[in-house]
PDB file of N, CA and C in Angstrom:
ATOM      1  N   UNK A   1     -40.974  60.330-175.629  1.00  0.00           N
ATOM      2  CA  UNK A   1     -39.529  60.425-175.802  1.00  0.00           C
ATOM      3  C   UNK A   1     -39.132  59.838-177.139  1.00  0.00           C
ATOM      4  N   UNK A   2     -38.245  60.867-177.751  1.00  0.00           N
ATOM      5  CA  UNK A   2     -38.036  60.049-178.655  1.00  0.00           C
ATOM      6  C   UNK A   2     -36.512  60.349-178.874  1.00  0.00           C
ATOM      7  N   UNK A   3     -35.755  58.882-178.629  1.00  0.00           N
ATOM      8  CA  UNK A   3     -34.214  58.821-178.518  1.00  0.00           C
ATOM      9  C   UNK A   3     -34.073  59.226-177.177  1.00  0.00           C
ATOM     10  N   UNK A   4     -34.570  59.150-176.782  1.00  0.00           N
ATOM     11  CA  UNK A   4     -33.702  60.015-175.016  1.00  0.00           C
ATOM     12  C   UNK A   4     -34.120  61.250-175.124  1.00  0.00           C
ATOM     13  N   UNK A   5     -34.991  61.712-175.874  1.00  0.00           N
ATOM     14  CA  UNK A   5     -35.277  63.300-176.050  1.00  0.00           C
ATOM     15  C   UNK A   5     -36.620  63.534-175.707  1.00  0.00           C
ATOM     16  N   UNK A   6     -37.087  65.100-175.459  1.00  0.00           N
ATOM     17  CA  UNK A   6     -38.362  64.945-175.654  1.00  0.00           C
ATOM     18  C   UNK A   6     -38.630  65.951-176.621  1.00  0.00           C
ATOM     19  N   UNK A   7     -39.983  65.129-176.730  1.00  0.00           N
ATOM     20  CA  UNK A   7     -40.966  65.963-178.333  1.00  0.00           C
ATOM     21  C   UNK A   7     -40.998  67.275-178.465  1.00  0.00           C
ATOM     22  N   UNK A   8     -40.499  67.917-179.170  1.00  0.00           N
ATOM     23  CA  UNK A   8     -41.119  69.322-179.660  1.00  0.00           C
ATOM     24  C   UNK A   8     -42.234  70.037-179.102  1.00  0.00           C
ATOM     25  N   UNK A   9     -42.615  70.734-178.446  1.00  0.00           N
ATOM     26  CA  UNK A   9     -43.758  71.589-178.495  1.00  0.00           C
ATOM     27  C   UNK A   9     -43.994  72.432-178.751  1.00  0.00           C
ATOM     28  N   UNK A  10     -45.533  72.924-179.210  1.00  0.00           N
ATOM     29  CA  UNK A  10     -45.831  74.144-179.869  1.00  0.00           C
ATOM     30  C   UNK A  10     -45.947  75.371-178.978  1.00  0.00           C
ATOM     31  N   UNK A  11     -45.814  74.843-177.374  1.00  0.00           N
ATOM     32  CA  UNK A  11     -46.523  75.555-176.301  1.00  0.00           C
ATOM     33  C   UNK A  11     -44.793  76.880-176.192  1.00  0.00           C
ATOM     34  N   UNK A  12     -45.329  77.653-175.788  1.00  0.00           N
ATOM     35  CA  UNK A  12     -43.804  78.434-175.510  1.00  0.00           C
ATOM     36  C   UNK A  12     -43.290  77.834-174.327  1.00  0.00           C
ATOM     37  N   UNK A  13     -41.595  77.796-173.932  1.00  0.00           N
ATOM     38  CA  UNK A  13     -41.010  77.202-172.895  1.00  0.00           C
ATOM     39  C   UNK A  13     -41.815  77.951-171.749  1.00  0.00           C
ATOM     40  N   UNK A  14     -41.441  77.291-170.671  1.00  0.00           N
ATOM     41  CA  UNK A  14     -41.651  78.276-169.227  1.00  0.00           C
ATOM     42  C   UNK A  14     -40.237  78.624-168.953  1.00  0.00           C
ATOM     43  N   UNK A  15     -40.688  79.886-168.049  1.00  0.00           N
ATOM     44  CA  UNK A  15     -39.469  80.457-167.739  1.00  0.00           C
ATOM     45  C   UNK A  15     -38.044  79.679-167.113  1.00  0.00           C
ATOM     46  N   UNK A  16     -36.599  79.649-167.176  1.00  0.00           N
ATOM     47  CA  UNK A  16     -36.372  78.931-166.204  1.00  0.00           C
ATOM     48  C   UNK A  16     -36.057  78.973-164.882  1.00  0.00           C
ATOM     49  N   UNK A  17     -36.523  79.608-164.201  1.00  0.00           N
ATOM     50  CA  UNK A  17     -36.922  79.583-162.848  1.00  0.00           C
ATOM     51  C   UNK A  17     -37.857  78.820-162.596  1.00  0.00           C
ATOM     52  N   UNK A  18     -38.765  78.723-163.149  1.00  0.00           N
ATOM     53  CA  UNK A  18     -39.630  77.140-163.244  1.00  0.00           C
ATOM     54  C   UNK A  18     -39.395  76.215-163.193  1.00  0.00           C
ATOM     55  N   UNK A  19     -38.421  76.063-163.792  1.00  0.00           N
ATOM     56  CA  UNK A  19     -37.792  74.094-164.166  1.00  0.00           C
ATOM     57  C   UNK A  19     -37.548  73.548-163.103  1.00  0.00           C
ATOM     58  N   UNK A  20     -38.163  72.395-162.416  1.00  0.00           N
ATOM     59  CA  UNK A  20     -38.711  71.768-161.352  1.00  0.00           C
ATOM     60  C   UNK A  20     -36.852  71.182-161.120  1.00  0.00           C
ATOM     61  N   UNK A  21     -36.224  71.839-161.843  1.00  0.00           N
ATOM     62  CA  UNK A  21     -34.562  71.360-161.617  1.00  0.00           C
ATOM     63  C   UNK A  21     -34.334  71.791-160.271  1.00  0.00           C
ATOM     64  N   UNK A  22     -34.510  73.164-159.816  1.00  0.00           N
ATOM     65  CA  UNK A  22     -33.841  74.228-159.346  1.00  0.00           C
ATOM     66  C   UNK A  22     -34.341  74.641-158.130  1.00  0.00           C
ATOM     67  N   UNK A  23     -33.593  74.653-156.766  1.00  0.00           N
ATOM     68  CA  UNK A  23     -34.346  74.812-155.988  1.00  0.00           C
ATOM     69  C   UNK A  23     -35.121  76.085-155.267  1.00  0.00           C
ATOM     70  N   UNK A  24     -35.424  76.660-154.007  1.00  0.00           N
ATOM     71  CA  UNK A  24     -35.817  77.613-154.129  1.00  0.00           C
ATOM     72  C   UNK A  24     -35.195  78.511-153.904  1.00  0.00           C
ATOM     73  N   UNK A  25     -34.513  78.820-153.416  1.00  0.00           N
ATOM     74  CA  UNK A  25     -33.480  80.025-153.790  1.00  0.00           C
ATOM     75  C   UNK A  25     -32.715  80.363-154.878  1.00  0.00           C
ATOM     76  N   UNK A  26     -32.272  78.890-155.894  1.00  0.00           N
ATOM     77  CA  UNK A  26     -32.470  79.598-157.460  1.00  0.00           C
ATOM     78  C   UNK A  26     -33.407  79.876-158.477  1.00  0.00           C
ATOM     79  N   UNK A  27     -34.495  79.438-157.381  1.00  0.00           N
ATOM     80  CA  UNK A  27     -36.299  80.346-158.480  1.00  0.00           C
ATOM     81  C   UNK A  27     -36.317  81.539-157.904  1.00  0.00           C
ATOM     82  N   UNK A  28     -35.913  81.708-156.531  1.00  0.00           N
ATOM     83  CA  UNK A  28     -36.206  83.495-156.163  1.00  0.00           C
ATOM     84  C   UNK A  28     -35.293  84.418-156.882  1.00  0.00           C
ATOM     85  N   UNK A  29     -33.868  83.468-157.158  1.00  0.00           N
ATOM     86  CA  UNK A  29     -32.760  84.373-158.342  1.00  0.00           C
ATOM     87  C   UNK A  29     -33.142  84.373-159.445  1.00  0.00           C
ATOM     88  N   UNK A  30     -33.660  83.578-160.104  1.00  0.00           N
ATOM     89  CA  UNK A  30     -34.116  83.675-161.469  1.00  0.00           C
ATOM     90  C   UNK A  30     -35.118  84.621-161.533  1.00  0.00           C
ATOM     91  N   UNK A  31     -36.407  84.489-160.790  1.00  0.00           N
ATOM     92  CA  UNK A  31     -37.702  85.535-160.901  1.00  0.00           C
ATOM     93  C   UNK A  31     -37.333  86.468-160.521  1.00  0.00           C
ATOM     94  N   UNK A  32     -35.934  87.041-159.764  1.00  0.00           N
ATOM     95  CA  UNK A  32     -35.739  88.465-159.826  1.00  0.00           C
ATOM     96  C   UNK A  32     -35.587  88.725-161.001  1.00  0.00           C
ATOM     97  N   UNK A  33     -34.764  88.474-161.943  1.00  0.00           N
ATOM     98  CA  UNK A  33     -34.437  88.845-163.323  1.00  0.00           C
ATOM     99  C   UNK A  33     -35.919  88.527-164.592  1.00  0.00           C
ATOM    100  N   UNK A  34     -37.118  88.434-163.946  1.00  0.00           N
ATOM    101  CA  UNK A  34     -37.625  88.677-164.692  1.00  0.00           C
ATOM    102  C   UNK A  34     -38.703  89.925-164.444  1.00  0.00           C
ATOM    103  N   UNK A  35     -37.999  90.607-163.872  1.00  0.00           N
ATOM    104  CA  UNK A  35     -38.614  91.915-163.311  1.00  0.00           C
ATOM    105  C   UNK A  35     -37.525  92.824-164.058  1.00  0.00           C
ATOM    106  N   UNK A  36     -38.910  93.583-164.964  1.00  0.00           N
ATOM    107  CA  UNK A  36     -38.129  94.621-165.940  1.00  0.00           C
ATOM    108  C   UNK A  36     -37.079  95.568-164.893  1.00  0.00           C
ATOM    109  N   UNK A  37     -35.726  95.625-165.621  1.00  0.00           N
ATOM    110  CA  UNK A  37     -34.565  97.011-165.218  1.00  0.00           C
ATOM    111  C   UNK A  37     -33.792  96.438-163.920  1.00  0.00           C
ATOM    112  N   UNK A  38     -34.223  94.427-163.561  1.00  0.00           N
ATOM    113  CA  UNK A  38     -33.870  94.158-162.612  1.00  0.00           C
ATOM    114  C   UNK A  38     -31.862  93.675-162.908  1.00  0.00           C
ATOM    115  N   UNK A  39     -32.166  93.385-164.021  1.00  0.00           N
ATOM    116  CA  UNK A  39     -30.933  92.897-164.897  1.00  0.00           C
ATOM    117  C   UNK A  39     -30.126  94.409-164.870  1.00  0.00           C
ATOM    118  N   UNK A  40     -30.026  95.291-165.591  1.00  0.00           N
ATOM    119  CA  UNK A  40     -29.594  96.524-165.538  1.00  0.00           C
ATOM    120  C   UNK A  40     -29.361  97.158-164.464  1.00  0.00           C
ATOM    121  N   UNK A  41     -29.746  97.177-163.183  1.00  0.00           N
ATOM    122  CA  UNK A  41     -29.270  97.261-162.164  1.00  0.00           C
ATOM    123  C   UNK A  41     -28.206  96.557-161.424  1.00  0.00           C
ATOM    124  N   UNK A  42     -28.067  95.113-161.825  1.00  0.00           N
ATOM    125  CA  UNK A  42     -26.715  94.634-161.675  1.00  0.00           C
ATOM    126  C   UNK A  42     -25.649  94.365-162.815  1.00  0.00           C
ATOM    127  N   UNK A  43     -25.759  94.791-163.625  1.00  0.00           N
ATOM    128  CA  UNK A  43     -24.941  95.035-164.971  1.00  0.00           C
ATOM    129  C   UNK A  43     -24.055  96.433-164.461  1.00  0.00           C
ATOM    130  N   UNK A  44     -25.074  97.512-163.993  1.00  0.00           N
ATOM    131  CA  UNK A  44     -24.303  99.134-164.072  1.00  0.00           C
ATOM    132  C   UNK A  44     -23.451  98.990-162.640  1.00  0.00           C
ATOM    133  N   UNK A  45     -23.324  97.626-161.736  1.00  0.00           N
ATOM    134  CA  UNK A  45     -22.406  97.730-160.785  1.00  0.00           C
ATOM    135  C   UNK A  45     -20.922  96.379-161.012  1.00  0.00           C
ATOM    136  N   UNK A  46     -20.857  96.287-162.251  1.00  0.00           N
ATOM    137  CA  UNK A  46     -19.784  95.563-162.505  1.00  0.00           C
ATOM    138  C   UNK A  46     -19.053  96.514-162.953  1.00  0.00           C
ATOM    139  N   UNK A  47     -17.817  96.050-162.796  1.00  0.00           N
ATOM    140  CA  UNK A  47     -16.163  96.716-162.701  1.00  0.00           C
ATOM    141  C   UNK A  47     -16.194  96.820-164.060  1.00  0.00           C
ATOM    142  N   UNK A  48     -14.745  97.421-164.929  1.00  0.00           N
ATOM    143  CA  UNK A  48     -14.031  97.190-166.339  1.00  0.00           C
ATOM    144  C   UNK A  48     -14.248  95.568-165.806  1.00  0.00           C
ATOM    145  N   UNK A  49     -14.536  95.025-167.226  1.00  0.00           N
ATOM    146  CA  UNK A  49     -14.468  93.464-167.817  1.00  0.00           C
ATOM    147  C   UNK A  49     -14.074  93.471-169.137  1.00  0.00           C
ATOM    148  N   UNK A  50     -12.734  92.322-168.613  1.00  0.00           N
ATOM    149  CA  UNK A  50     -12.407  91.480-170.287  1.00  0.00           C
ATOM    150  C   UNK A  50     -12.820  90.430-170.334  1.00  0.00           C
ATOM    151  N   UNK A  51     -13.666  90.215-171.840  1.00  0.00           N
ATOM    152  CA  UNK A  51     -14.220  88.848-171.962  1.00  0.00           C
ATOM    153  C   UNK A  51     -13.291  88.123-172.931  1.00  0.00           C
ATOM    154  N   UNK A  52     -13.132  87.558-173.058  1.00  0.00           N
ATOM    155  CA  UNK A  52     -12.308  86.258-173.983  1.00  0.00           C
ATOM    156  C   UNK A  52     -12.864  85.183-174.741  1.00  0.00           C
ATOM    157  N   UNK A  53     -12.742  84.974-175.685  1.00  0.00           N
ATOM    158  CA  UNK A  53     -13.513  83.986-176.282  1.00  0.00           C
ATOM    159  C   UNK A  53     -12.743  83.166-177.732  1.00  0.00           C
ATOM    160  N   UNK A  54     -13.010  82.367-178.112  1.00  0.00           N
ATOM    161  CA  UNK A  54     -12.809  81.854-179.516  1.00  0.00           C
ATOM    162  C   UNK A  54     -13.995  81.738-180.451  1.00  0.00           C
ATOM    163  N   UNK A  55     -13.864  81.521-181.908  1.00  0.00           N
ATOM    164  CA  UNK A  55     -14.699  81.438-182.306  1.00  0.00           C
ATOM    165  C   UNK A  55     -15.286  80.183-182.136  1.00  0.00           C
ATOM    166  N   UNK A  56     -14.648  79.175-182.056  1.00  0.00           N
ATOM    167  CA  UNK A  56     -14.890  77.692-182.102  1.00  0.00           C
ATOM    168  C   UNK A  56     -15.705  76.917-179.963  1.00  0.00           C
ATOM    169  N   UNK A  57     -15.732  78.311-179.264  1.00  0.00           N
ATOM    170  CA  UNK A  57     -16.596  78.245-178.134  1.00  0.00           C
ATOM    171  C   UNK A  57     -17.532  77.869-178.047  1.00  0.00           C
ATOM    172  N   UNK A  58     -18.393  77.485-177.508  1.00  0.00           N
ATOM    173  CA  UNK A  58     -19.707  77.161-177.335  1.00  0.00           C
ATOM    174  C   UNK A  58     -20.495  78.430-176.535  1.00  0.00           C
ATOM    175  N   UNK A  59     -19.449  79.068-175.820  1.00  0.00           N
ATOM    176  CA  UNK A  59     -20.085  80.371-175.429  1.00  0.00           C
ATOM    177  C   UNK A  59     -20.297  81.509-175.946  1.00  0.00           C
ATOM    178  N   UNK A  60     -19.613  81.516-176.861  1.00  0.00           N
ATOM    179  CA  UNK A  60     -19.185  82.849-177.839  1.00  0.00           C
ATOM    180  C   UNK A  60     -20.745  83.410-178.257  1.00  0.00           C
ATOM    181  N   UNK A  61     -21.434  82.793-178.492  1.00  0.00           N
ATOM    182  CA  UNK A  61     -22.823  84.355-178.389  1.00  0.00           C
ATOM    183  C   UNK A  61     -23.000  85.145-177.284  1.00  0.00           C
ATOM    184  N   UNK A  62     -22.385  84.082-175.773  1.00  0.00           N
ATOM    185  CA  UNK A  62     -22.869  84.718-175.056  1.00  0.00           C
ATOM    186  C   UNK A  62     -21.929  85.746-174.097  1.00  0.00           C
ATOM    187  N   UNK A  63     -21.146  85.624-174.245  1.00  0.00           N
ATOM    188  CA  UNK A  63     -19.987  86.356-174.007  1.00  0.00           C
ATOM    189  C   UNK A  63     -20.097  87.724-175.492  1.00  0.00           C
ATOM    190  N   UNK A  64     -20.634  87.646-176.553  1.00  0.00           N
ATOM    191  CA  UNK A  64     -20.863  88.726-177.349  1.00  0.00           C
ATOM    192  C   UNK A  64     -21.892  89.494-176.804  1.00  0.00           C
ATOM    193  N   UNK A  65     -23.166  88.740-176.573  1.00  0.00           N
ATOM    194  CA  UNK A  65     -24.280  89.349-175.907  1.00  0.00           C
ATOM    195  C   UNK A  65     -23.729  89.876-174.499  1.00  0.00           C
ATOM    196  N   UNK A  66     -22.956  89.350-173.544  1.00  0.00           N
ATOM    197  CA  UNK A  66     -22.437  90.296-172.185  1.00  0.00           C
ATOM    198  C   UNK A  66     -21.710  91.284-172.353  1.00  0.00           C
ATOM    199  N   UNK A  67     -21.146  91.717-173.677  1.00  0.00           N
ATOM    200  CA  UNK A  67     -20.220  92.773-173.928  1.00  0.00           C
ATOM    201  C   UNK A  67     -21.496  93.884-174.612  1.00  0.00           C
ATOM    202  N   UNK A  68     -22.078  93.074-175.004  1.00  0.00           N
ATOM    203  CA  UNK A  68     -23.077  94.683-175.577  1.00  0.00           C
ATOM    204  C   UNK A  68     -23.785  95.107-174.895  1.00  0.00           C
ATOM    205  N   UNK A  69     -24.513  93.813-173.216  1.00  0.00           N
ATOM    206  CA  UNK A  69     -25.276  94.970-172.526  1.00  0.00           C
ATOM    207  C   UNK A  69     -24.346  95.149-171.443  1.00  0.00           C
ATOM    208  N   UNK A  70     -23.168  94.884-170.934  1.00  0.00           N
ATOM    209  CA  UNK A  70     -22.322  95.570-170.319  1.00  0.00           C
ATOM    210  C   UNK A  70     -22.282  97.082-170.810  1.00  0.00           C
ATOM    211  N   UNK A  71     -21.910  97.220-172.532  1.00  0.00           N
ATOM    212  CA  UNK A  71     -21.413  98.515-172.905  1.00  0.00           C
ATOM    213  C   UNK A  71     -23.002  99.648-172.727  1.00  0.00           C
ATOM    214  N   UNK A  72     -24.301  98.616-173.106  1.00  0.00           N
ATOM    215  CA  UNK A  72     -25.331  99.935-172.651  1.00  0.00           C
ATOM    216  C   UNK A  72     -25.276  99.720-171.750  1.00  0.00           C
ATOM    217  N   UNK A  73     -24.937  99.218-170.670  1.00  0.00           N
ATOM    218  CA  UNK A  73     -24.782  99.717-168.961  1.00  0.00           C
ATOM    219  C   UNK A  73     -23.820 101.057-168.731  1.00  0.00           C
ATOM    220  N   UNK A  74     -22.948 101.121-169.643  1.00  0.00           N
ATOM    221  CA  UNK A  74     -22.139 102.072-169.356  1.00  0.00           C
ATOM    222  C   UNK A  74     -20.426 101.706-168.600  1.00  0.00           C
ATOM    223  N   UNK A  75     -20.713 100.430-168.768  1.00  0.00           N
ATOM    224  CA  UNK A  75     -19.219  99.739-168.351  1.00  0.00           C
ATOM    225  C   UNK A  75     -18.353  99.756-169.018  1.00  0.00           C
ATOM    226  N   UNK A  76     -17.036  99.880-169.104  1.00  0.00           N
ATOM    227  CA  UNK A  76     -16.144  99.720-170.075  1.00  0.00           C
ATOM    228  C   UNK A  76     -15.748  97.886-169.896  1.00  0.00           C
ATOM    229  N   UNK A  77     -15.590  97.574-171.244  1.00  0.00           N
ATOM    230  CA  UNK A  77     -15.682  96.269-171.337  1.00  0.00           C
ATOM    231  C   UNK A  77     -14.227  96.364-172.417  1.00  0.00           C
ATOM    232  N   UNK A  78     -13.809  95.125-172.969  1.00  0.00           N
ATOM    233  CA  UNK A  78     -12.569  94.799-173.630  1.00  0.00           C
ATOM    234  C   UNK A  78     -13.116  93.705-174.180  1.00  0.00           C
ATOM    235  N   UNK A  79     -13.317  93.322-175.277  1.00  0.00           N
ATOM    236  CA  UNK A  79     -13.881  91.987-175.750  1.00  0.00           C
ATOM    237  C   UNK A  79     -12.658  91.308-177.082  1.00  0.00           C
ATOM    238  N   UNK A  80     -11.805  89.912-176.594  1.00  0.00           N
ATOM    239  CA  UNK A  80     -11.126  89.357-177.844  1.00  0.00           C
ATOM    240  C   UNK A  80     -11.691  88.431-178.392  1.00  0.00           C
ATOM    241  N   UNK A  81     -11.647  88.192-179.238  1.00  0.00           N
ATOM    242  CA  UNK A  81     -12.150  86.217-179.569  1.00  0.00           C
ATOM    243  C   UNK A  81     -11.217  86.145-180.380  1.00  0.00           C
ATOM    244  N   UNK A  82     -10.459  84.897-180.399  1.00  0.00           N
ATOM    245  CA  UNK A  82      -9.634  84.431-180.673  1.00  0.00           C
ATOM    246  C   UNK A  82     -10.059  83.422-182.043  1.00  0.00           C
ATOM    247  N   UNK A  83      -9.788  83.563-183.377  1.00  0.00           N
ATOM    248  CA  UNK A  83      -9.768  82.337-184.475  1.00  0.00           C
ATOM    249  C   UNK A  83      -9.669  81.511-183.939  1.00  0.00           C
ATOM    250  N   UNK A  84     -10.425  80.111-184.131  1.00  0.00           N
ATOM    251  CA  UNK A  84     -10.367  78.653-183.727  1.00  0.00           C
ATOM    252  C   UNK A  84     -10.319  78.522-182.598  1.00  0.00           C
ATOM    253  N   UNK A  85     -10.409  79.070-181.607  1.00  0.00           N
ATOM    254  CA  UNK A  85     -10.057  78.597-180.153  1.00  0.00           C
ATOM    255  C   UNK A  85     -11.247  78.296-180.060  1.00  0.00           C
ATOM    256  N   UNK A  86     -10.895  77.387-178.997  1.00  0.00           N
ATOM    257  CA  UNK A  86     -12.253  76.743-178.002  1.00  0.00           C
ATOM    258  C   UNK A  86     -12.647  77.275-176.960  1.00  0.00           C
ATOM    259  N   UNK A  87     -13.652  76.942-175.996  1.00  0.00           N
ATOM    260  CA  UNK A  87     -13.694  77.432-174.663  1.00  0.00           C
ATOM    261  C   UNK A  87     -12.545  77.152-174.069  1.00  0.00           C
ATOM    262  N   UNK A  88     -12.412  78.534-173.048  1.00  0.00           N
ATOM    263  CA  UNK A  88     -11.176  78.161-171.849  1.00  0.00           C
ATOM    264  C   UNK A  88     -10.063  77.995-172.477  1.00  0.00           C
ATOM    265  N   UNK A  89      -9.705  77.751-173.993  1.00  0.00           N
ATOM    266  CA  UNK A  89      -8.747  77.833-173.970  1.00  0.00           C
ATOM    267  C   UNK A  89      -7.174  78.439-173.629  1.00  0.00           C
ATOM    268  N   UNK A  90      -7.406  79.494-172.904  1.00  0.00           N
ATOM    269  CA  UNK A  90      -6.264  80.539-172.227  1.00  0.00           C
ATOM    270  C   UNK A  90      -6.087  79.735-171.026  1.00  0.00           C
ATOM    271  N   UNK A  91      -7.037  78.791-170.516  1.00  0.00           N
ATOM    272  CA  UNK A  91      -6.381  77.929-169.240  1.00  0.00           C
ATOM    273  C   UNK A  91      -5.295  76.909-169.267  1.00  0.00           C
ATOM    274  N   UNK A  92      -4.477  76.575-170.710  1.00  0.00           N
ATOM    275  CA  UNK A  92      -3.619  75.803-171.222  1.00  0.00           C
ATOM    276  C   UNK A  92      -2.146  76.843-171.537  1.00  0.00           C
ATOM    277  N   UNK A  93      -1.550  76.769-170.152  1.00  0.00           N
ATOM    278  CA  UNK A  93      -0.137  77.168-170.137  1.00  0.00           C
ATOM    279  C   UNK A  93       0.401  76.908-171.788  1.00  0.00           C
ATOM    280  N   UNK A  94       0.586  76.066-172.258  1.00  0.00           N
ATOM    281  CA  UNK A  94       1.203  74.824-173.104  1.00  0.00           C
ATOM    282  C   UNK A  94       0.986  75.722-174.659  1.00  0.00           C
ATOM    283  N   UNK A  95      -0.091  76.549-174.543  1.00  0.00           N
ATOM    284  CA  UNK A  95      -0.637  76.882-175.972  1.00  0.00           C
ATOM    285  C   UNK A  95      -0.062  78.319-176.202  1.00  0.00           C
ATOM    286  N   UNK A  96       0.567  78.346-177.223  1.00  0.00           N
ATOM    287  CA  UNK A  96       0.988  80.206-177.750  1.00  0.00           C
ATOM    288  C   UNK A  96      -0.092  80.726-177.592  1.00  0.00           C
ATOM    289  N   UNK A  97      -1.654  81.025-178.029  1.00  0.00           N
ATOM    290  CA  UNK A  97      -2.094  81.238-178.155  1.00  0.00           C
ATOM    291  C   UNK A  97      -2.814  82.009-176.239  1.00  0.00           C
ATOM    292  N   UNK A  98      -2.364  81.502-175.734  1.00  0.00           N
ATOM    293  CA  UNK A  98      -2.750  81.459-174.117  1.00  0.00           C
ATOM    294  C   UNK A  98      -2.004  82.405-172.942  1.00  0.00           C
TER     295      UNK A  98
END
């Protein structure tokens, strides 16, 4: 450990369905999705989705990445991101922006 952290390795991660975090019914959810076309099969049964985002998110790749394989699913999707906003920020009555 170094700082509260641990060391670097050269080894590739394990999957995370592995991570001794998680119990077993979220390793049987995870190892479904690592079965090729298993992902794409529940992508092509989601509704129209609007995603929302700011640039200043911490989610914002990933909410970019759910709008592009939503759209090769064939979903119609709506994607904004908002300048400077943060996460969640649309949950703040208080803000014009919201």
């Amino acid at each position: 450990l170094l700082m509260g952290q641990v060391l670097p390795s050269s080894r590739p991660p394990a999957p995370r369905w592995q991570h001794p975090y998680h119990n077993e019914a979220e390793k049987k959810y995870y190892a479904r999705f690592e079965t090729p076309g298993a992902l794409a099969e529940v992508l092509a049964k989601f509704p129209p989705t609007l995603l929302i985002s700011g640039t200043r998110d911490m989610e914002l790749s990933a909410a970019l990445r759910t709008n592009e394989m939503l759209g090769d699913a064939g979903i119609v999707t709506e994607l904004h991101v908002w300048e400077g906003m943060w996460h969640s920020f649309f949950s703040d009555p208080e803000l014009p922006e919201s």
